[in-house]
PDB file of N, CA and C in Angstrom:
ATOM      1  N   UNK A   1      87.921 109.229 185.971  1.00  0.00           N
ATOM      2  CA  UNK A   1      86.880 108.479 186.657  1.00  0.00           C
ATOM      3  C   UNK A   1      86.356 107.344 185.793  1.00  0.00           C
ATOM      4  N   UNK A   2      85.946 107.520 184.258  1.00  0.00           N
ATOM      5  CA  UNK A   2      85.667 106.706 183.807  1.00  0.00           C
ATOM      6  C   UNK A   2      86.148 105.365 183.503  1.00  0.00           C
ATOM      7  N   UNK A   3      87.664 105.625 184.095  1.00  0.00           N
ATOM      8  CA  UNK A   3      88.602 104.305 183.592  1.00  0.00           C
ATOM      9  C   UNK A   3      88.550 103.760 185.163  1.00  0.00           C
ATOM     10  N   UNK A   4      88.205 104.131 186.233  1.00  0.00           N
ATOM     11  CA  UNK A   4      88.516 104.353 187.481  1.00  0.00           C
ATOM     12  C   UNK A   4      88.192 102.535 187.828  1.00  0.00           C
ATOM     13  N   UNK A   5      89.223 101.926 188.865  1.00  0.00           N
ATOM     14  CA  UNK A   5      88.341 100.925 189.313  1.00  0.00           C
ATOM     15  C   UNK A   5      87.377 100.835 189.994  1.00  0.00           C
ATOM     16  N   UNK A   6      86.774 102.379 191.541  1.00  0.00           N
ATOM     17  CA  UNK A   6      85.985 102.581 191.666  1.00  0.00           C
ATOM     18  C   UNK A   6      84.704 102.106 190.683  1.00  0.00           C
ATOM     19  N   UNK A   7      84.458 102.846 189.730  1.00  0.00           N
ATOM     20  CA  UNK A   7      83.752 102.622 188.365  1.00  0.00           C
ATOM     21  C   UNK A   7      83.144 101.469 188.207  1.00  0.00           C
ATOM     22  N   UNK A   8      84.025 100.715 187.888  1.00  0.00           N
ATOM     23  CA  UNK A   8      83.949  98.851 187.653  1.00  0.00           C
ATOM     24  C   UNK A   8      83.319  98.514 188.494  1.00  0.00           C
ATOM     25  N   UNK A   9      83.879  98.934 189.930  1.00  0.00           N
ATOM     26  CA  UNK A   9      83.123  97.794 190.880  1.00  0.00           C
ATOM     27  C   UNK A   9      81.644  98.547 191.192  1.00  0.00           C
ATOM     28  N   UNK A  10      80.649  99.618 191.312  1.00  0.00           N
ATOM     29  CA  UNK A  10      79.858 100.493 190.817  1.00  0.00           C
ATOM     30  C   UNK A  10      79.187  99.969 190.046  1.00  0.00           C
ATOM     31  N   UNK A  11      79.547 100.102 188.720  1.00  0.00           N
ATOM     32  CA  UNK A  11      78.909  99.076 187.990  1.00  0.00           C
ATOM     33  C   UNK A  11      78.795  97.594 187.882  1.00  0.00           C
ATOM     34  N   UNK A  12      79.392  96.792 188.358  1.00  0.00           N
ATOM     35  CA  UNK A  12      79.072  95.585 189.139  1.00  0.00           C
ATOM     36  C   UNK A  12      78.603  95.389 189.930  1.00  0.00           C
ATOM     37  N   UNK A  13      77.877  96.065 190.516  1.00  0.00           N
ATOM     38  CA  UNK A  13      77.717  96.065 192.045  1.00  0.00           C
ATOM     39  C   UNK A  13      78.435  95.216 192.608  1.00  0.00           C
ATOM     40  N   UNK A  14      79.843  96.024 193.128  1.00  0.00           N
ATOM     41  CA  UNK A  14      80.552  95.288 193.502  1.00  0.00           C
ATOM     42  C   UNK A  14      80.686  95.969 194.890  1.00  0.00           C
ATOM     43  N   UNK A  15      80.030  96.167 195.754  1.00  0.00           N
ATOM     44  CA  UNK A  15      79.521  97.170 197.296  1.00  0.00           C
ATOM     45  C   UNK A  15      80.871  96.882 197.845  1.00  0.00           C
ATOM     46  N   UNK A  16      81.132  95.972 197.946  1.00  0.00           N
ATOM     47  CA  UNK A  16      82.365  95.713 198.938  1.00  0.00           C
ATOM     48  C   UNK A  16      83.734  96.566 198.636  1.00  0.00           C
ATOM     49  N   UNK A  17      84.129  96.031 197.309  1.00  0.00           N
ATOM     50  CA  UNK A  17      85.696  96.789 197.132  1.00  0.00           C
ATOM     51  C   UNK A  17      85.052  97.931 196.265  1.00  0.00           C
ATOM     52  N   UNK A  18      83.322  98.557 195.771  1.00  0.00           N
ATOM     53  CA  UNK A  18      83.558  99.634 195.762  1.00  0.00           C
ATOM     54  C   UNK A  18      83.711 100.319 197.055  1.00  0.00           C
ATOM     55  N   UNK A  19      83.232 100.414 198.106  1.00  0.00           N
ATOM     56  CA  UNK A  19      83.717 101.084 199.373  1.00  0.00           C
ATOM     57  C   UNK A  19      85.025 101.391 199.605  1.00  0.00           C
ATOM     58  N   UNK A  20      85.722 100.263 199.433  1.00  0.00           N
ATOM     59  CA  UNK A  20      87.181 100.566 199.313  1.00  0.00           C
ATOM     60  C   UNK A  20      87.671 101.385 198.673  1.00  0.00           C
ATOM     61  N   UNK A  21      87.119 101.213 197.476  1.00  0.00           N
ATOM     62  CA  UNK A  21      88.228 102.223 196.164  1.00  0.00           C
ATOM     63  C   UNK A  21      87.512 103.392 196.299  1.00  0.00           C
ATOM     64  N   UNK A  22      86.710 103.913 197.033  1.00  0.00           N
ATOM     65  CA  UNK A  22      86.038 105.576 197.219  1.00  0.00           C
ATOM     66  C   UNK A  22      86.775 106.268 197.734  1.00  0.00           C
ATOM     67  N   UNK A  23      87.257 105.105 198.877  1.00  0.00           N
ATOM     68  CA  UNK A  23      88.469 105.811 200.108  1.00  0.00           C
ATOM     69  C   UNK A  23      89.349 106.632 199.619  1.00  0.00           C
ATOM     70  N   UNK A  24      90.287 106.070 198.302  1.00  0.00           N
ATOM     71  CA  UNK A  24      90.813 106.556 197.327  1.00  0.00           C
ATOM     72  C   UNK A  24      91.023 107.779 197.191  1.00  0.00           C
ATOM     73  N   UNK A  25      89.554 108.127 196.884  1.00  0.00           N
ATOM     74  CA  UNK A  25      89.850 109.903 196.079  1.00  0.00           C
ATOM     75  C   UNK A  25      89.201 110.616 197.154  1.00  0.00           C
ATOM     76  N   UNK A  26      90.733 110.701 198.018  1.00  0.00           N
ATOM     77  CA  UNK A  26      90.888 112.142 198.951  1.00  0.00           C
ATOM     78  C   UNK A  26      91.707 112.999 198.548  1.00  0.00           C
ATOM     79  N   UNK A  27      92.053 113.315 197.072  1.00  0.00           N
ATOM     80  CA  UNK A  27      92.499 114.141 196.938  1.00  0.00           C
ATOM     81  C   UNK A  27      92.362 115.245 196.128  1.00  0.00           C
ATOM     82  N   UNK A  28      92.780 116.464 196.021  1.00  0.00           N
ATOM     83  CA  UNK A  28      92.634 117.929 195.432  1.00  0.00           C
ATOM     84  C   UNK A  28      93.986 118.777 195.098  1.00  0.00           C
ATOM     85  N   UNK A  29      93.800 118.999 193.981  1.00  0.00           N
ATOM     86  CA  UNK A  29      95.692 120.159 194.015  1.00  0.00           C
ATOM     87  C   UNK A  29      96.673 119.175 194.635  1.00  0.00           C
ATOM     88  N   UNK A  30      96.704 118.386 194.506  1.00  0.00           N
ATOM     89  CA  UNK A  30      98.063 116.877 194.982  1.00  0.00           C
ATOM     90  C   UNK A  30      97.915 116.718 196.327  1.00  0.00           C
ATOM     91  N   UNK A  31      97.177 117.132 196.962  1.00  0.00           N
ATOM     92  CA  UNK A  31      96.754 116.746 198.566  1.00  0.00           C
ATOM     93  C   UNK A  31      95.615 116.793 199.412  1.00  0.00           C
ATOM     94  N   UNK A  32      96.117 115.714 200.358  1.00  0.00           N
ATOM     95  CA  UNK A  32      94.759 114.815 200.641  1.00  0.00           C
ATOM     96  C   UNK A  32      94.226 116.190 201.853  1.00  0.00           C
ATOM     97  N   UNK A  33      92.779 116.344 201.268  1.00  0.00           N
ATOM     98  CA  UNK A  33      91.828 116.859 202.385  1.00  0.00           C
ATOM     99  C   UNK A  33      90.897 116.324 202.893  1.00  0.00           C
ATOM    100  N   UNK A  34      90.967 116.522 204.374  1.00  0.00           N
ATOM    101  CA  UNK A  34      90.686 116.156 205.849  1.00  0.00           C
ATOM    102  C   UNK A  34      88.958 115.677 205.498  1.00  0.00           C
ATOM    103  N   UNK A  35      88.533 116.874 204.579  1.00  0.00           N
ATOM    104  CA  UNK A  35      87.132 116.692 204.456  1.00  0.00           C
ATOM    105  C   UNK A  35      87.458 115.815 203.351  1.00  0.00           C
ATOM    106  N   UNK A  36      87.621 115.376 202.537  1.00  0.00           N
ATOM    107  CA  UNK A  36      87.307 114.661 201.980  1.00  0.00           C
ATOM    108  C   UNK A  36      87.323 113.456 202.332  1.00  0.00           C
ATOM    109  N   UNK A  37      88.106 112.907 202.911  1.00  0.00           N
ATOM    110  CA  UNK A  37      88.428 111.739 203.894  1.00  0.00           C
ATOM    111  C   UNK A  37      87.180 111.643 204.614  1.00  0.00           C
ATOM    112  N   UNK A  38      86.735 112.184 205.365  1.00  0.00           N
ATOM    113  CA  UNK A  38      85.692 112.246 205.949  1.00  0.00           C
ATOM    114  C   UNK A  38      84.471 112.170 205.213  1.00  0.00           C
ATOM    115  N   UNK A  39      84.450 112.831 204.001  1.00  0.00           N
ATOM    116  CA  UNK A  39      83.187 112.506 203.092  1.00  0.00           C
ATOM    117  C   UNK A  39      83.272 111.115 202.699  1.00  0.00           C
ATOM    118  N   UNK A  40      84.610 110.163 202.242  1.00  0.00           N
ATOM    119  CA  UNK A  40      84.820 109.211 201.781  1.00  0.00           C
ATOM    120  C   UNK A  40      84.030 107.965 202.622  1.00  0.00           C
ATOM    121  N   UNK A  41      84.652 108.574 203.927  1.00  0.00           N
ATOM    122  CA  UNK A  41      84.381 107.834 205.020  1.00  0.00           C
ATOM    123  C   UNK A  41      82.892 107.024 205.263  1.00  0.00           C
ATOM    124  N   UNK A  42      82.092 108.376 205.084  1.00  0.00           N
ATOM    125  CA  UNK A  42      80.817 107.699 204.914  1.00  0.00           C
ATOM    126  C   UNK A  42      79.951 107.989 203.632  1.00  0.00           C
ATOM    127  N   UNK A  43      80.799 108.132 202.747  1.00  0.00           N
ATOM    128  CA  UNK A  43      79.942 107.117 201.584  1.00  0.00           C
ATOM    129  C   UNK A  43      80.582 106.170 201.357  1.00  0.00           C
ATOM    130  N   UNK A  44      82.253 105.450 202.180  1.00  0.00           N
ATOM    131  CA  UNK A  44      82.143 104.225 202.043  1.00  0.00           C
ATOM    132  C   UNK A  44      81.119 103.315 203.070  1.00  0.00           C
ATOM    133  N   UNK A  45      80.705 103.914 203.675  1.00  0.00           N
ATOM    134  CA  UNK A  45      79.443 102.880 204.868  1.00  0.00           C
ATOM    135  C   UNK A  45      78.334 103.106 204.167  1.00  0.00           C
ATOM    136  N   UNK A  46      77.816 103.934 203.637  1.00  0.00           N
ATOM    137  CA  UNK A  46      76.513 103.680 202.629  1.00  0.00           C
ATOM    138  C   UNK A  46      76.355 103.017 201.635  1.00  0.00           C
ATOM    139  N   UNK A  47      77.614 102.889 201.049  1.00  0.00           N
ATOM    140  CA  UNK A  47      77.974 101.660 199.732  1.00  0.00           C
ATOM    141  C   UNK A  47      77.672 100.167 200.246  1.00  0.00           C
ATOM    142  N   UNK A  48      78.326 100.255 201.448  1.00  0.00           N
ATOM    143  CA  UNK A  48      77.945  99.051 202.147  1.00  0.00           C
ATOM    144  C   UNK A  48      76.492  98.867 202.781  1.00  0.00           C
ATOM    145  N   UNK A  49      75.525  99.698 203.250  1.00  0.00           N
ATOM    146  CA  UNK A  49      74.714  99.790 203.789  1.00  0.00           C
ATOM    147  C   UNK A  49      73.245  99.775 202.892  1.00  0.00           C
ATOM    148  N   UNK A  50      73.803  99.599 201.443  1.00  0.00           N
ATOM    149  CA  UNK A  50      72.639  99.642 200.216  1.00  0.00           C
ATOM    150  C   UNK A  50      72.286  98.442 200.332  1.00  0.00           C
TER     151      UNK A  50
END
């Protein structure tokens, strides 16, 4: 995480392509879960919505 580009743009407030790069980490044990996608989902609209 710490190297993450998420991260960067976070600390830039960079709202836009951080939303994007949240989308990212849907994954667990090498595969993508449904909930997580869905969690991603809307904390990428709250990133945007700050």
């Amino acid at each position: 995480y710490n190297k993450s580009t998420f991260k960067k743009c976070v600390d830039t407030q960079d709202w836009m392509n951080a939303s994007q790069e949240c989308k990212r980490w849907v994954h667990a044990g090498g595969k993508q879960l449904k909930g997580l996608v869905v969690r991603r989902e809307a904390e990428a609209k709250l990133l945007l919505e700050s």
